[in-house]
PDB file of N, CA and C in Angstrom:
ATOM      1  N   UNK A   1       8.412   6.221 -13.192  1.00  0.00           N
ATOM      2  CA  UNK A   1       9.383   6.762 -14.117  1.00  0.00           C
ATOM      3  C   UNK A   1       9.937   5.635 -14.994  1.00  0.00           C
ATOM      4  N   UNK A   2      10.484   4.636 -14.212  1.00  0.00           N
ATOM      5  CA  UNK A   2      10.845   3.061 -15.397  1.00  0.00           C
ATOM      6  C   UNK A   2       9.893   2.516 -16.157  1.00  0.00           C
ATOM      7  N   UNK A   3       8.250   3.091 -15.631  1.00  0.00           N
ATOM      8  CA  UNK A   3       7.785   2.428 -16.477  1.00  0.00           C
ATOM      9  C   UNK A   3       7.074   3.545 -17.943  1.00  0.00           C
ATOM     10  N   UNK A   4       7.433   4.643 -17.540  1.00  0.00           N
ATOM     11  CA  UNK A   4       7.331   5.902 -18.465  1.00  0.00           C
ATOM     12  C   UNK A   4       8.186   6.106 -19.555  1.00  0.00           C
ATOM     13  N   UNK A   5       9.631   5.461 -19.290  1.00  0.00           N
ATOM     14  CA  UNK A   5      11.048   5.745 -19.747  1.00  0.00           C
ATOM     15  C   UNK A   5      12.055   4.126 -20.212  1.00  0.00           C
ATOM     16  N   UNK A   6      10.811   2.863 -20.097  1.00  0.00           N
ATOM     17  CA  UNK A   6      11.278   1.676 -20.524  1.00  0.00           C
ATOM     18  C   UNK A   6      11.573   1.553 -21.999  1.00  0.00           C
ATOM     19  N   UNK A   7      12.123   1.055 -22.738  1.00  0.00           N
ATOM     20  CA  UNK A   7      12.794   0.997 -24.019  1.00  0.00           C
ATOM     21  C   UNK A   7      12.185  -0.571 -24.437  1.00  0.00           C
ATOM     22  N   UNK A   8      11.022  -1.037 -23.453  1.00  0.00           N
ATOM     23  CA  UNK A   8      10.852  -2.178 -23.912  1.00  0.00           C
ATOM     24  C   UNK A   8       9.882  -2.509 -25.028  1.00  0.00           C
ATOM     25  N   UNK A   9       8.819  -0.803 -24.963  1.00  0.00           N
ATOM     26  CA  UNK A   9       7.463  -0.981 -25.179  1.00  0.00           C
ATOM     27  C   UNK A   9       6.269  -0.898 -24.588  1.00  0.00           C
ATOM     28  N   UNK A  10       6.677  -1.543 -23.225  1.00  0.00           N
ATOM     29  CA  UNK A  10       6.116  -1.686 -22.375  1.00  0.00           C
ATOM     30  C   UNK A  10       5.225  -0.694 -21.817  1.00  0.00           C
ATOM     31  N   UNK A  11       3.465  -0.648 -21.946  1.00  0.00           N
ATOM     32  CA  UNK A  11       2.578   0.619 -21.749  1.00  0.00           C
ATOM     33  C   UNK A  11       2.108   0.704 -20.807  1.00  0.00           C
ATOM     34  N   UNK A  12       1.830  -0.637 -20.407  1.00  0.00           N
ATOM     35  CA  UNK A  12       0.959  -1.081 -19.196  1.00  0.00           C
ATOM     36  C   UNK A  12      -0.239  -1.697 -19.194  1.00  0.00           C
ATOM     37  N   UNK A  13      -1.249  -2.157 -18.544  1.00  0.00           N
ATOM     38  CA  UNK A  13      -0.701  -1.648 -17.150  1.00  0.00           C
ATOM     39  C   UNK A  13       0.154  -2.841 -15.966  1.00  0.00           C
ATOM     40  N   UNK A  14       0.761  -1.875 -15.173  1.00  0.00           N
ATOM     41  CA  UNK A  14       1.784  -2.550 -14.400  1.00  0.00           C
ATOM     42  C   UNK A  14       1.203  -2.571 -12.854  1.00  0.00           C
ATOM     43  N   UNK A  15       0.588  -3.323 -12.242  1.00  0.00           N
ATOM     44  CA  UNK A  15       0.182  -3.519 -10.818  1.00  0.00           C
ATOM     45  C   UNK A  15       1.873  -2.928 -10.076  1.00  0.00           C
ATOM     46  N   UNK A  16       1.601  -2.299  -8.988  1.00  0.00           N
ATOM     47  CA  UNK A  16       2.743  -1.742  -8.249  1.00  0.00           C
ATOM     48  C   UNK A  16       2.044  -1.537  -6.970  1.00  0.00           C
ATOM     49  N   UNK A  17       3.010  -2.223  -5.722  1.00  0.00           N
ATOM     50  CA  UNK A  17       2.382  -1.868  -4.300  1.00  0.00           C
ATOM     51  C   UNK A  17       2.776  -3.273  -3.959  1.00  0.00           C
ATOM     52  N   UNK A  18       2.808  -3.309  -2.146  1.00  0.00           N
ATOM     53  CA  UNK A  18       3.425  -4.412  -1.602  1.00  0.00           C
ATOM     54  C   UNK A  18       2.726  -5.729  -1.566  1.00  0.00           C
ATOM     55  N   UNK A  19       3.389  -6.516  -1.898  1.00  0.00           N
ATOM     56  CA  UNK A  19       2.446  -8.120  -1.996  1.00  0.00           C
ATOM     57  C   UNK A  19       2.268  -8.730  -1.252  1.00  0.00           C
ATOM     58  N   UNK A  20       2.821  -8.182   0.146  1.00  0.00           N
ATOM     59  CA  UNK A  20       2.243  -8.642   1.233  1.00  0.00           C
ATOM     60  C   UNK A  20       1.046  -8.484   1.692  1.00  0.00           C
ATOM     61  N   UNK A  21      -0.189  -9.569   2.261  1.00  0.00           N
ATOM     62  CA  UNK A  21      -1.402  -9.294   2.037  1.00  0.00           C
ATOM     63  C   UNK A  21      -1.462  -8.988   3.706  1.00  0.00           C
ATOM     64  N   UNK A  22      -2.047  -8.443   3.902  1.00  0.00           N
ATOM     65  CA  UNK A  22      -2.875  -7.712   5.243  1.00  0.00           C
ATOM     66  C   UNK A  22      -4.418  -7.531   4.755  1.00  0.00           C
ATOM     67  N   UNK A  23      -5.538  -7.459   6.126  1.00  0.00           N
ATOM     68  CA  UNK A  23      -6.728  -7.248   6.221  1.00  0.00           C
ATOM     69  C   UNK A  23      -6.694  -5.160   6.285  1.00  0.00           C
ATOM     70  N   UNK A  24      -7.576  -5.276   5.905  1.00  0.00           N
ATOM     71  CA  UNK A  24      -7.714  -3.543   6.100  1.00  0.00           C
ATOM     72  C   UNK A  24      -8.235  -3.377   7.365  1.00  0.00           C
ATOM     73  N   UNK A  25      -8.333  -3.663   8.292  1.00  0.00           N
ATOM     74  CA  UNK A  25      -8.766  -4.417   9.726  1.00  0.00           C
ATOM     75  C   UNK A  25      -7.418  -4.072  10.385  1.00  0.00           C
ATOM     76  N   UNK A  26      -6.504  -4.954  10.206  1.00  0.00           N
ATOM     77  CA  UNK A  26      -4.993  -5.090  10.654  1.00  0.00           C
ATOM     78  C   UNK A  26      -4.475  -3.411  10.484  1.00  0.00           C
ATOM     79  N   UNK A  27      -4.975  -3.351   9.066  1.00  0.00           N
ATOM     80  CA  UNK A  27      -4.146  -1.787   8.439  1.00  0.00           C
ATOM     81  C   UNK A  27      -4.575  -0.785   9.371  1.00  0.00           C
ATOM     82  N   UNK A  28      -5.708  -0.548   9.849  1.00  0.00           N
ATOM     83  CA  UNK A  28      -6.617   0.082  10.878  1.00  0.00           C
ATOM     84  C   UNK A  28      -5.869   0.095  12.359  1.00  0.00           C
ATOM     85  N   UNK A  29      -5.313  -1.505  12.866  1.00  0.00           N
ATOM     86  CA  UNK A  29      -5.042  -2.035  13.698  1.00  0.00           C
ATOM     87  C   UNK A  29      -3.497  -1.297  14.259  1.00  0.00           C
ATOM     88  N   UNK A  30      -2.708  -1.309  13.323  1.00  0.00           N
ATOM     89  CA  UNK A  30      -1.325  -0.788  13.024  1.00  0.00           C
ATOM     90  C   UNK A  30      -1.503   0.755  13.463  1.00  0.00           C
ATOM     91  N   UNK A  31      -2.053   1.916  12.274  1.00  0.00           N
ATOM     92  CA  UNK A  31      -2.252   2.966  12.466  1.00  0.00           C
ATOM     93  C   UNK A  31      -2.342   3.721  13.716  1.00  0.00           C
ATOM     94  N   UNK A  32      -3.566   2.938  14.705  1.00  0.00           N
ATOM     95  CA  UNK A  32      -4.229   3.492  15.825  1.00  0.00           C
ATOM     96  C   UNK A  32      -2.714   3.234  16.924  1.00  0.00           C
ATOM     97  N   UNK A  33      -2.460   1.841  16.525  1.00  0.00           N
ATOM     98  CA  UNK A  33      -1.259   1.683  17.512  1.00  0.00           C
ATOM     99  C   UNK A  33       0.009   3.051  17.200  1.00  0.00           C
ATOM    100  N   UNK A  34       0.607   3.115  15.855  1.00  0.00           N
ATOM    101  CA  UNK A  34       1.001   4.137  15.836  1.00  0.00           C
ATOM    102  C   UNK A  34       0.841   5.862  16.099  1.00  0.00           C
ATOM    103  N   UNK A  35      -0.502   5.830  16.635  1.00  0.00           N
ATOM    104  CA  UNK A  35      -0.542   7.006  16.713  1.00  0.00           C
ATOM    105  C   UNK A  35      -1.710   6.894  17.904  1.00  0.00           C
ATOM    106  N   UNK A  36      -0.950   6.574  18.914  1.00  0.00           N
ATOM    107  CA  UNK A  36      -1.695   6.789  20.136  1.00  0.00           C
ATOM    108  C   UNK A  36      -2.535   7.641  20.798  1.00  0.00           C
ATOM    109  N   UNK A  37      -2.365   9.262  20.360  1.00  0.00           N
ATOM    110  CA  UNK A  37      -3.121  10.400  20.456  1.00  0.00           C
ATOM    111  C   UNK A  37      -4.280  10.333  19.455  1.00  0.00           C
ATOM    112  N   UNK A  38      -4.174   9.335  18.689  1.00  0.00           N
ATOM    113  CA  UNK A  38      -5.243   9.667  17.837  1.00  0.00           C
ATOM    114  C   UNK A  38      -6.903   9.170  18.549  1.00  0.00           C
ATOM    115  N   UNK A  39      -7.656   9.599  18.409  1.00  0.00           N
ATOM    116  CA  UNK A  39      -9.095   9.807  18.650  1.00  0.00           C
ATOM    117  C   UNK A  39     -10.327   8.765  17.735  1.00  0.00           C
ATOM    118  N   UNK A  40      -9.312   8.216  17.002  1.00  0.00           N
ATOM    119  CA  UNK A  40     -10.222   7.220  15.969  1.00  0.00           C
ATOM    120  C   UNK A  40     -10.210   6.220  16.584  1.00  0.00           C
ATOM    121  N   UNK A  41     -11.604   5.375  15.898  1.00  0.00           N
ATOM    122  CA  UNK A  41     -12.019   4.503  16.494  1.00  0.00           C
ATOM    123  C   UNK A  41     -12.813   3.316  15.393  1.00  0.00           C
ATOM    124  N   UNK A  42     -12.550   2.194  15.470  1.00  0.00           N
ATOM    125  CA  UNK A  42     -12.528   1.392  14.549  1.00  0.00           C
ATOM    126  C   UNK A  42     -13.979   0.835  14.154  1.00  0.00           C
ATOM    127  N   UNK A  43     -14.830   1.563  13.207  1.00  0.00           N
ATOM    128  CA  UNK A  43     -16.664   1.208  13.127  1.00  0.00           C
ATOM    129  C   UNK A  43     -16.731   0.077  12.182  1.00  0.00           C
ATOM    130  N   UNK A  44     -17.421  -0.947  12.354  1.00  0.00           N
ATOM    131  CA  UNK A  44     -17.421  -2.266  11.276  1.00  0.00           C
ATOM    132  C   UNK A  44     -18.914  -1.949  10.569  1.00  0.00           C
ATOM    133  N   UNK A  45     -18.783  -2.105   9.410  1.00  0.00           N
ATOM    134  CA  UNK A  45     -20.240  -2.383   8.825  1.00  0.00           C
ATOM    135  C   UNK A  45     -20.002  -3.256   7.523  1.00  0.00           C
ATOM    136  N   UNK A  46     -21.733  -3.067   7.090  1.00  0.00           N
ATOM    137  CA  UNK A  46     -21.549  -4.339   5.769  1.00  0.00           C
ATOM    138  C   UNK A  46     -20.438  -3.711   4.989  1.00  0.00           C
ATOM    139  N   UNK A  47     -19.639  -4.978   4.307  1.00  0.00           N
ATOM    140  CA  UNK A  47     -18.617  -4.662   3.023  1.00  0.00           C
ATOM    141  C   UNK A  47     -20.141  -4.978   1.783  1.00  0.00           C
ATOM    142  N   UNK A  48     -19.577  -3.920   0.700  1.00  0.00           N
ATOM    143  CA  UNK A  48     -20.095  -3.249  -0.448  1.00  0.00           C
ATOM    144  C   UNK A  48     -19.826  -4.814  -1.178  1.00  0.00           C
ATOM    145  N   UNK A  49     -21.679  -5.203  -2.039  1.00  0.00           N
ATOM    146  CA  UNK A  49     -21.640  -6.185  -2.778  1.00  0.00           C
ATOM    147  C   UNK A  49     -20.112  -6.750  -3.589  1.00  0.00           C
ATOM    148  N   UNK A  50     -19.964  -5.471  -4.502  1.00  0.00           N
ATOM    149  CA  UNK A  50     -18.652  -5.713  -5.186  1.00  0.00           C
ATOM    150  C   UNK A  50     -17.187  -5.707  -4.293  1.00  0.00           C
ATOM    151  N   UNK A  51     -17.087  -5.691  -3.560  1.00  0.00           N
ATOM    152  CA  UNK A  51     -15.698  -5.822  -2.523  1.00  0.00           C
ATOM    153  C   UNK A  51     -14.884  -6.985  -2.947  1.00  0.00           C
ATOM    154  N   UNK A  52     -13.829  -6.216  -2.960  1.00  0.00           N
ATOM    155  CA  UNK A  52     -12.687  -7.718  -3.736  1.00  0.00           C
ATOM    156  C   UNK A  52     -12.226  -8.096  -2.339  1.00  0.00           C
ATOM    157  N   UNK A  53     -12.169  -9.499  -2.518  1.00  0.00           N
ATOM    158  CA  UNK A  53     -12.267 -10.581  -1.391  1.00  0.00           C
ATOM    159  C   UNK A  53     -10.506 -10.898  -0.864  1.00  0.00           C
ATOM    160  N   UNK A  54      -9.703 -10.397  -2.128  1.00  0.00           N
ATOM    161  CA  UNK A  54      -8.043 -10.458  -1.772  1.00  0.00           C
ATOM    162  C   UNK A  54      -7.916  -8.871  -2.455  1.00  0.00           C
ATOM    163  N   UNK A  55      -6.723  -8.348  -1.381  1.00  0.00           N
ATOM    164  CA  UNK A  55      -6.166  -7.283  -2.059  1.00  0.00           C
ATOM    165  C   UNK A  55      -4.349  -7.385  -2.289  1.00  0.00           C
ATOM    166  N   UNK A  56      -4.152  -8.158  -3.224  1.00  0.00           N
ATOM    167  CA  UNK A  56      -2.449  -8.559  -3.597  1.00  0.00           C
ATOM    168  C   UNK A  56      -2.349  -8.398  -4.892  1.00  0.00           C
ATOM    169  N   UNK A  57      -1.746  -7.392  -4.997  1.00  0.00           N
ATOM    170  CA  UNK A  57      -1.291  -7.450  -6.383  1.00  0.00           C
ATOM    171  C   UNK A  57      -0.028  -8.416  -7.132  1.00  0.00           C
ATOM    172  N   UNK A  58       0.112  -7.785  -8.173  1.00  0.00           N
ATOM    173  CA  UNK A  58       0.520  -8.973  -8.653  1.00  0.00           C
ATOM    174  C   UNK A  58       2.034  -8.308  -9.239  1.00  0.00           C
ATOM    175  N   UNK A  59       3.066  -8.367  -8.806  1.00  0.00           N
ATOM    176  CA  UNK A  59       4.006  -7.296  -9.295  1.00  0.00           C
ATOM    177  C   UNK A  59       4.871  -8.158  -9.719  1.00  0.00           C
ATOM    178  N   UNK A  60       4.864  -9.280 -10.511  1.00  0.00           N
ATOM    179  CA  UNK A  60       6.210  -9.864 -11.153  1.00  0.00           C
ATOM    180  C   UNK A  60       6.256  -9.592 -12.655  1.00  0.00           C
ATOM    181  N   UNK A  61       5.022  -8.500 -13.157  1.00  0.00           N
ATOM    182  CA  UNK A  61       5.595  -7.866 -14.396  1.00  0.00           C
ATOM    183  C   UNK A  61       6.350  -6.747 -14.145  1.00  0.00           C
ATOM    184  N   UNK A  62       6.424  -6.117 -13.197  1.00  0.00           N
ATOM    185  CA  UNK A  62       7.416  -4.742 -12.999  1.00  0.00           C
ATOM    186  C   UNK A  62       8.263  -5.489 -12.263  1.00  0.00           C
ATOM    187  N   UNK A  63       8.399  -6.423 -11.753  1.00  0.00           N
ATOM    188  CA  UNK A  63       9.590  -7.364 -11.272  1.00  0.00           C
ATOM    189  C   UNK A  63      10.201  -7.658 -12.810  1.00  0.00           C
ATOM    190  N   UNK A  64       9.939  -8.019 -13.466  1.00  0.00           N
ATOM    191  CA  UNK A  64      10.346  -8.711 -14.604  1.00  0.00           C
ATOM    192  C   UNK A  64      10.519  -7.225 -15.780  1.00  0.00           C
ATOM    193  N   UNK A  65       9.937  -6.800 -15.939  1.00  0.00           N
ATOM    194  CA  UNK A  65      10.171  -5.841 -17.036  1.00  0.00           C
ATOM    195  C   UNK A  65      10.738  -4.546 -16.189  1.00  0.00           C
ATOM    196  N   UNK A  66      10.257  -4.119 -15.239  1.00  0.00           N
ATOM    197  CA  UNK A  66      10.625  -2.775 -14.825  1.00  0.00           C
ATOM    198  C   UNK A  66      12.213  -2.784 -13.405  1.00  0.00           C
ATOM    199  N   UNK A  67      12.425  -4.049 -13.441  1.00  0.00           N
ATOM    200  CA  UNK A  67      13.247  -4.398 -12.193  1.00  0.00           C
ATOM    201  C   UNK A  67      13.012  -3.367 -10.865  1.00  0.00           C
ATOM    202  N   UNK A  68      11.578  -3.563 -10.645  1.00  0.00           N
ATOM    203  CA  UNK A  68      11.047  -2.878  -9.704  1.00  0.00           C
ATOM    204  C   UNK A  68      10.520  -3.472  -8.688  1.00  0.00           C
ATOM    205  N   UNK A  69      10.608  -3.671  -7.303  1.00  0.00           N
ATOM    206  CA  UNK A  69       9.883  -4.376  -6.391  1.00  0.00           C
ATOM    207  C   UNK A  69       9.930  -3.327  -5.321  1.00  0.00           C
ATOM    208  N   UNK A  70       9.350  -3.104  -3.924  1.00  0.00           N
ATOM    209  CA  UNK A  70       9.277  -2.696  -3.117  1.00  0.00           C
ATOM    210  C   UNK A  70      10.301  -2.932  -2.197  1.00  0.00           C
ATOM    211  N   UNK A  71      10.926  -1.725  -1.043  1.00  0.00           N
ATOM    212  CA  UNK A  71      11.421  -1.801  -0.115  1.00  0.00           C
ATOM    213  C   UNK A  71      11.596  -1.510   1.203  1.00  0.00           C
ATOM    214  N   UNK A  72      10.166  -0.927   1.034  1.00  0.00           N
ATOM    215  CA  UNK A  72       9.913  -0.418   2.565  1.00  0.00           C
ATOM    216  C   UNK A  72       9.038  -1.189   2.746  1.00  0.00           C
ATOM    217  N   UNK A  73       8.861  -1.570   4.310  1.00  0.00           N
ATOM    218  CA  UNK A  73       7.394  -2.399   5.041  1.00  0.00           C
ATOM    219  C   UNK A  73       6.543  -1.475   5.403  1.00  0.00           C
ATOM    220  N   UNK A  74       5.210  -2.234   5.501  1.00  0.00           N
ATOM    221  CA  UNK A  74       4.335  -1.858   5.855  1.00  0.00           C
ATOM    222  C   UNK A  74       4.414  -0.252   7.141  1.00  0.00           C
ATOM    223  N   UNK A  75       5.036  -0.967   8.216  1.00  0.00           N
ATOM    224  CA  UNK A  75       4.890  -0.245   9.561  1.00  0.00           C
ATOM    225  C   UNK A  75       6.083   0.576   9.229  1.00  0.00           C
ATOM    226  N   UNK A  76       7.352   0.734   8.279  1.00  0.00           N
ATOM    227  CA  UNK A  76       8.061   1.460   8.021  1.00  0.00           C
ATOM    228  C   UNK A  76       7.447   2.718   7.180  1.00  0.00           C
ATOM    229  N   UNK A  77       6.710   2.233   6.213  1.00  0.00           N
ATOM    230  CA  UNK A  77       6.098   2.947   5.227  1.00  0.00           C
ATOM    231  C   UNK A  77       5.031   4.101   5.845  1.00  0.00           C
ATOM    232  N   UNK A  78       4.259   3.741   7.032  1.00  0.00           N
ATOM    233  CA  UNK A  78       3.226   4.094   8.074  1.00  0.00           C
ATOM    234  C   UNK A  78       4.191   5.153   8.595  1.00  0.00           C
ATOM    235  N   UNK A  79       5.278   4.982   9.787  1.00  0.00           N
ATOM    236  CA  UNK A  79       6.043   5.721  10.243  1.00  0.00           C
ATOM    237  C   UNK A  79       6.431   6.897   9.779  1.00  0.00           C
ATOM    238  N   UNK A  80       6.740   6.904   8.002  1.00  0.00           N
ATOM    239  CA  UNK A  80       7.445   7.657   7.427  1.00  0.00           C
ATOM    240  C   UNK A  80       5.935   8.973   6.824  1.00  0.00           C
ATOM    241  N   UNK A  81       5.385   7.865   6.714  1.00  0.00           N
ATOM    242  CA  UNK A  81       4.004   9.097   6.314  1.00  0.00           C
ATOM    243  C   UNK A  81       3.463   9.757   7.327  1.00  0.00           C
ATOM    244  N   UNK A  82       3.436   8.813   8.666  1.00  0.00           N
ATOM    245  CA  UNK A  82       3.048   9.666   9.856  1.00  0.00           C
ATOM    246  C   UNK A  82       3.895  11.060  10.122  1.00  0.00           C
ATOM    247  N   UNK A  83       5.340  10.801  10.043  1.00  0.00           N
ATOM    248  CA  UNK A  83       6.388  12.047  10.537  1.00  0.00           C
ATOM    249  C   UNK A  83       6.206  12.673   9.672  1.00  0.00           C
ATOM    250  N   UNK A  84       5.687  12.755   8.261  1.00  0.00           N
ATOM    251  CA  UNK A  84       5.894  13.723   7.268  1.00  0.00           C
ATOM    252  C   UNK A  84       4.308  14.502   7.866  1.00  0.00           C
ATOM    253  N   UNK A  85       3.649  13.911   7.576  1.00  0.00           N
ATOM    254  CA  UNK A  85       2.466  14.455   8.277  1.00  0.00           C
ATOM    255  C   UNK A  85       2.352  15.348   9.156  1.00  0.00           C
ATOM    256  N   UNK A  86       3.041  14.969  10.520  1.00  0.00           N
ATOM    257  CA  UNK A  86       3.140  15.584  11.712  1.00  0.00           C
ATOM    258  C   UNK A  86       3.817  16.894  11.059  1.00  0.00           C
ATOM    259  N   UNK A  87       5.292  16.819  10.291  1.00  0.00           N
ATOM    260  CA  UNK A  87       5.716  17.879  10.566  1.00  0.00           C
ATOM    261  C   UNK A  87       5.231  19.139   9.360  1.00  0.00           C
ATOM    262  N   UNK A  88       4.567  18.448   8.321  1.00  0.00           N
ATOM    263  CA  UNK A  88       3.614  19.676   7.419  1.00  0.00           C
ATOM    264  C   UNK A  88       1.727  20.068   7.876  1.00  0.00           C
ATOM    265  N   UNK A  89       1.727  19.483   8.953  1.00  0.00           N
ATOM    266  CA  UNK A  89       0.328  19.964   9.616  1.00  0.00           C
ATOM    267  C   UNK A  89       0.505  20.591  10.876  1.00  0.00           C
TER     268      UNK A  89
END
């Protein structure tokens, strides 16, 4: 919406999402722990030629133009999607 409704000009694009870097491994790692009933199970295979090697974005232009940064963590953010989940399925 700030960056729909900025008065700066500003079109984009604007990287948005937490800059804390984690493995998608870890992200996997977290999940299963949170959800102990779950039945998944963690399969490794080749990563795809083009696979980006860091996933961090870069958010000090919506820091800077949109006075936007993140405030939920990771395992907070997880929690909150899990209970919403649970209680619309």
């Amino acid at each position: 919406m700030r960056l729909m409704e900025n008065d700066q000009g500003l079109i984009g694009p604007v990287n948005i999402g937490n800059p804390g870097e984690f493995t998608i491994k870890a992200l996997a790692e977290i999940v299963l722990r949170l959800i102990p009933e779950s039945k998944s199970r963690l399969v490794f295979r080749p990563l795809p030629s083009d696979d980006p090697t860091q996933r961090k974005p870069d958010i000090a232009l919506a820091r800077e133009k949109l006075g936007w940064e993140p405030h939920v963590g990771l395992e907070d953010g997880l929690n909150r999607t899990i209970a919403y989940f649970r209680q619309v399925l």
